[in-house]
Protein backbone atom coordinates (compact mmCIF):
# COMPACT_ATOMS: atom_id res chain seq x y z
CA UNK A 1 -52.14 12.47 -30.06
CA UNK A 2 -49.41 14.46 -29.46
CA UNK A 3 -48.40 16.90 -32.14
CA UNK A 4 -44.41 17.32 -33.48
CA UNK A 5 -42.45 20.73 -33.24
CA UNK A 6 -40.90 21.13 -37.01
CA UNK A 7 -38.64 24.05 -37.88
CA UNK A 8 -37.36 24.93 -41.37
CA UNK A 9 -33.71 27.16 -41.35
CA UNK A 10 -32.95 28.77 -44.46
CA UNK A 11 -29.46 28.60 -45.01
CA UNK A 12 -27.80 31.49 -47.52
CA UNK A 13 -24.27 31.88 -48.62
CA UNK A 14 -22.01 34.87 -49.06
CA UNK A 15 -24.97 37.22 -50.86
CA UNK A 16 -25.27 40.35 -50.39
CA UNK A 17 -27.03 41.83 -47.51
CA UNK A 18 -30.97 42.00 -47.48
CA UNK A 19 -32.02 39.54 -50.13
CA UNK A 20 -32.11 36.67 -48.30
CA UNK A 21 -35.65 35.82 -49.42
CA UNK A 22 -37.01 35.47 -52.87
CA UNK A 23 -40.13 37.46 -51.52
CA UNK A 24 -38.93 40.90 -51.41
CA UNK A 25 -41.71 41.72 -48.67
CA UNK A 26 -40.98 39.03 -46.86
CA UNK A 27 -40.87 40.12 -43.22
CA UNK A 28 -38.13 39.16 -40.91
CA UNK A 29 -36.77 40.23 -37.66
CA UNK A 30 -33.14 40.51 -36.62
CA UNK A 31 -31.94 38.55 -33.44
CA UNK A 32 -32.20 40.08 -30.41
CA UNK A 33 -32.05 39.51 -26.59
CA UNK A 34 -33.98 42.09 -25.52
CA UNK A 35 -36.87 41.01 -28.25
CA UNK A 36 -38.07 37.42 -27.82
CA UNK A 37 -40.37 35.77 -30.84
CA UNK A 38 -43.91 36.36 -29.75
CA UNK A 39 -47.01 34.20 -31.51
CA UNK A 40 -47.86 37.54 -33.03
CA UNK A 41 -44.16 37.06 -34.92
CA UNK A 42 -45.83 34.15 -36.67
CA UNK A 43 -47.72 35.40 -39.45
CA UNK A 44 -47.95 32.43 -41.94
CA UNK A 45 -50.43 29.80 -42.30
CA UNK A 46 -49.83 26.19 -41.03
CA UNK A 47 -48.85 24.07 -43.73
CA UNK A 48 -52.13 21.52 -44.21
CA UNK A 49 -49.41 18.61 -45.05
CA UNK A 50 -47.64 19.02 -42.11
CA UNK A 51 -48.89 17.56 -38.42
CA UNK A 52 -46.61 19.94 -36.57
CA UNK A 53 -47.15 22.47 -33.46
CA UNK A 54 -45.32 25.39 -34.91
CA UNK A 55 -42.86 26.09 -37.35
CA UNK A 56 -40.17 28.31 -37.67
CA UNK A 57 -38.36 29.93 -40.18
CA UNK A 58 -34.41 31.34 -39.43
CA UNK A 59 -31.83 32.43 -41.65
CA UNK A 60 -27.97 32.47 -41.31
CA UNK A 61 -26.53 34.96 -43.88
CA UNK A 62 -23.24 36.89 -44.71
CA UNK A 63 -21.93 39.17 -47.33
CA UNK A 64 -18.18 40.16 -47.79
CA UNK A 65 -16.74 43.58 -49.76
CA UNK A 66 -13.27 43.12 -51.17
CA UNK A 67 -11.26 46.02 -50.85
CA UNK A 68 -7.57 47.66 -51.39
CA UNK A 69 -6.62 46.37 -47.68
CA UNK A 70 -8.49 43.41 -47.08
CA UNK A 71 -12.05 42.23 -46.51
CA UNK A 72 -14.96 43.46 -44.08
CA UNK A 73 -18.26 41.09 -43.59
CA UNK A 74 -21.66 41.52 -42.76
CA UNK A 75 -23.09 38.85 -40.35
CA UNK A 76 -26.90 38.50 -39.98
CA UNK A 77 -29.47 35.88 -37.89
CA UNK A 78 -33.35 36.90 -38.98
CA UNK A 79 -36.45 35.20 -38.23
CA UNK A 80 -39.40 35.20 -40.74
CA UNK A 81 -42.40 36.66 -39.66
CA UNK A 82 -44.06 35.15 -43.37
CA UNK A 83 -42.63 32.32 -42.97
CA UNK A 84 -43.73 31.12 -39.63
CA UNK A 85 -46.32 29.56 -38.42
CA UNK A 86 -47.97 28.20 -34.95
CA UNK A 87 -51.08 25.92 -34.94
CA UNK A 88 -51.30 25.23 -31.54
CA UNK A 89 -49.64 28.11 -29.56
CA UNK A 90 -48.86 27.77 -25.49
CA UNK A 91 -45.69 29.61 -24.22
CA UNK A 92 -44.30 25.73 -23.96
CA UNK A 93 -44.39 25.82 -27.59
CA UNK A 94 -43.13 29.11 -28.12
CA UNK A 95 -40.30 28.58 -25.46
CA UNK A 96 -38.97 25.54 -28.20
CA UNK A 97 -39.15 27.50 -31.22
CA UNK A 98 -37.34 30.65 -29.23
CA UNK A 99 -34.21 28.24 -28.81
CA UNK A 100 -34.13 27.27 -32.19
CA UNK A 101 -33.54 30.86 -33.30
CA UNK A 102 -31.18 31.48 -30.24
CA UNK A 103 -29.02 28.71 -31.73
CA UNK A 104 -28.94 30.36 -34.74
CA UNK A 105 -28.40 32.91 -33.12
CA UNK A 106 -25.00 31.01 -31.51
CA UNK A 107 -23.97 29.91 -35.41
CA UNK A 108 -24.05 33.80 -36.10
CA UNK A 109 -21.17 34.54 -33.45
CA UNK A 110 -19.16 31.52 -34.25
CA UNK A 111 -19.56 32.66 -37.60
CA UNK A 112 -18.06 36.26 -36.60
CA UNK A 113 -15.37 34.46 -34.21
CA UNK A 114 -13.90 32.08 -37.39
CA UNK A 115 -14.50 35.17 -39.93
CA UNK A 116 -12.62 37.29 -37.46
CA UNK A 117 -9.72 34.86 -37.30
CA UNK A 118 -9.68 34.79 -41.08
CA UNK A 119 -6.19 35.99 -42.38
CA UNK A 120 -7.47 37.09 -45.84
CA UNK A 121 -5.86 35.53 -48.96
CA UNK A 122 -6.77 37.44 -52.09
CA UNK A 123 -5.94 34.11 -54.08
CA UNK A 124 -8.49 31.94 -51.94
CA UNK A 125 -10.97 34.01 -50.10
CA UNK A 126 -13.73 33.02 -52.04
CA UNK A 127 -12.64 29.27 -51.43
CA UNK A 128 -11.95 29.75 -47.89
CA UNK A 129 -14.71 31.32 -46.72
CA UNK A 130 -17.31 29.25 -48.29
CA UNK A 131 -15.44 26.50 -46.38
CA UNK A 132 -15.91 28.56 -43.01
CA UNK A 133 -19.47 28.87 -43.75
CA UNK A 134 -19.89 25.80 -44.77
CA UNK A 135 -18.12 24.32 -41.75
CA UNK A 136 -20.12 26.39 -39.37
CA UNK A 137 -23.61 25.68 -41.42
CA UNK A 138 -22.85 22.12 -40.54
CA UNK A 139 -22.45 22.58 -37.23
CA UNK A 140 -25.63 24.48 -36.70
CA UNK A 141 -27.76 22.32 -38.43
CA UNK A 142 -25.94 19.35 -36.13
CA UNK A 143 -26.89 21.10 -32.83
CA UNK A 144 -30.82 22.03 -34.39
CA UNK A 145 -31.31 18.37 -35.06
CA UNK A 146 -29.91 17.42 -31.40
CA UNK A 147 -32.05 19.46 -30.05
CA UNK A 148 -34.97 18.39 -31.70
CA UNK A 149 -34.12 14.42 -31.62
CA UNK A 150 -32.98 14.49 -27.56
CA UNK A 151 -35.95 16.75 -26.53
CA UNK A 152 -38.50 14.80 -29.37
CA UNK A 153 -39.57 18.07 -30.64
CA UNK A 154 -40.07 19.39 -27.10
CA UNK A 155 -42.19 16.27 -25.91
CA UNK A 156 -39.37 15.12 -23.08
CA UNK A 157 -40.09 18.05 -20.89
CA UNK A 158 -36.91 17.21 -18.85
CA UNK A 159 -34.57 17.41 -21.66
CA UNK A 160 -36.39 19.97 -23.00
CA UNK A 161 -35.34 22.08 -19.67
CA UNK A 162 -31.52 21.00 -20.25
CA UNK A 163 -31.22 22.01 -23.62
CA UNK A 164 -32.56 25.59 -22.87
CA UNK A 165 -29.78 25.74 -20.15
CA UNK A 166 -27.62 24.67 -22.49
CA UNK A 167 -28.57 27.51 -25.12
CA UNK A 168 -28.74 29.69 -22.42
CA UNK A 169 -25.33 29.03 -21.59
CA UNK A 170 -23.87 28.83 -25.02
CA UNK A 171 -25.48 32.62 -25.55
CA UNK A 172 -23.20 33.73 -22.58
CA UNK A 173 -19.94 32.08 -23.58
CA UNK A 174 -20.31 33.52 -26.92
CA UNK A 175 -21.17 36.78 -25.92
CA UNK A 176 -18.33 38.62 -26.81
CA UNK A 177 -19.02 37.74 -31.01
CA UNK A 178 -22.33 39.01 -30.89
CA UNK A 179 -21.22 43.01 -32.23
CA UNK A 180 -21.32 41.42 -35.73
């Protein structure tokens, strides 16, 4: 019987920086291309309800400060080592989970690209960029359950190759909004 890839992505709005988690020692691990997840990353246990391969646990976050001459933002894609977990763990596996936090990883720099366009209101920041979040939350989630429905949870090894060309490729064309 073969076993289905799940992923969990915590999604967190406009708090500040560094309490993403309820668990205070939760351990996470900021986005990187030079650092790829590693089965090591994956410190939780496998869920005993679940029939899944792996899952994996991302979050999107931002904070804002207000200030005399506008706004600055903090933009940040971790992954959560106590969150995580493999039960069966080949590099095939591992390779799906990966693009699931490099799509995140995408959402973070559109995220930077839309807040970066922002022209801040004082009378409807708070309004406005909840709705860019929110807008680019959406999105993200879209493209995490495409991947997962067209490759069935990494099962059709051929799409499963074309989506990590297309993550590939997204990572370059949004290269220059990744200096959040």
């Amino acid at each position: 019987m073969k076993k289905i890839l799940r992923y969990f992505f915590g999604l967190l709005l406009l708090i500040p920086a560094g309490l993403y988690a309820q668990d205070r020692n939760e351990e996470l691990v900021a986005w990187s291309d030079a650092r790829k997840l590693t089965w090591n990353d994956y410190k939780a246990d496998p869920s005993p309800e679940s029939d899944a391969a792996a899952s994996t646990t991302t979050y999107l976050a931002i904070s804002y400060n207000i200030g005399a001459s506008g706004f600055s933002y903090k933009i940040q894609s971790k992954f959560s080592k106590t969150r995580s977990w493999g039960r069966h763990k080949s590099e095939y596996i591992l390779s799906h989970e990966q693009a699931h936090f490099d799509i995140a990883e995408i959402f973070a720099r559109k995220l930077h690209q839309r807040m970066a366009e922002y022209k801040f209101n004082r009378r409807t920041y708070q309004k406005d960029l909840n709705k860019i979040y929110q807008e680019v939350v959406e999105e993200k989630e879209k493209m995490q359950n495409d991947y997962d429905d067209e490759t069935n949870h990494s099962i059709n090894k051929e799409k499963q190759r074309a989506w990590l060309r297309k993550i590939a490729d997204l990572l370059d064309e949004t290269a220059d909004w990744a200096d959040y």
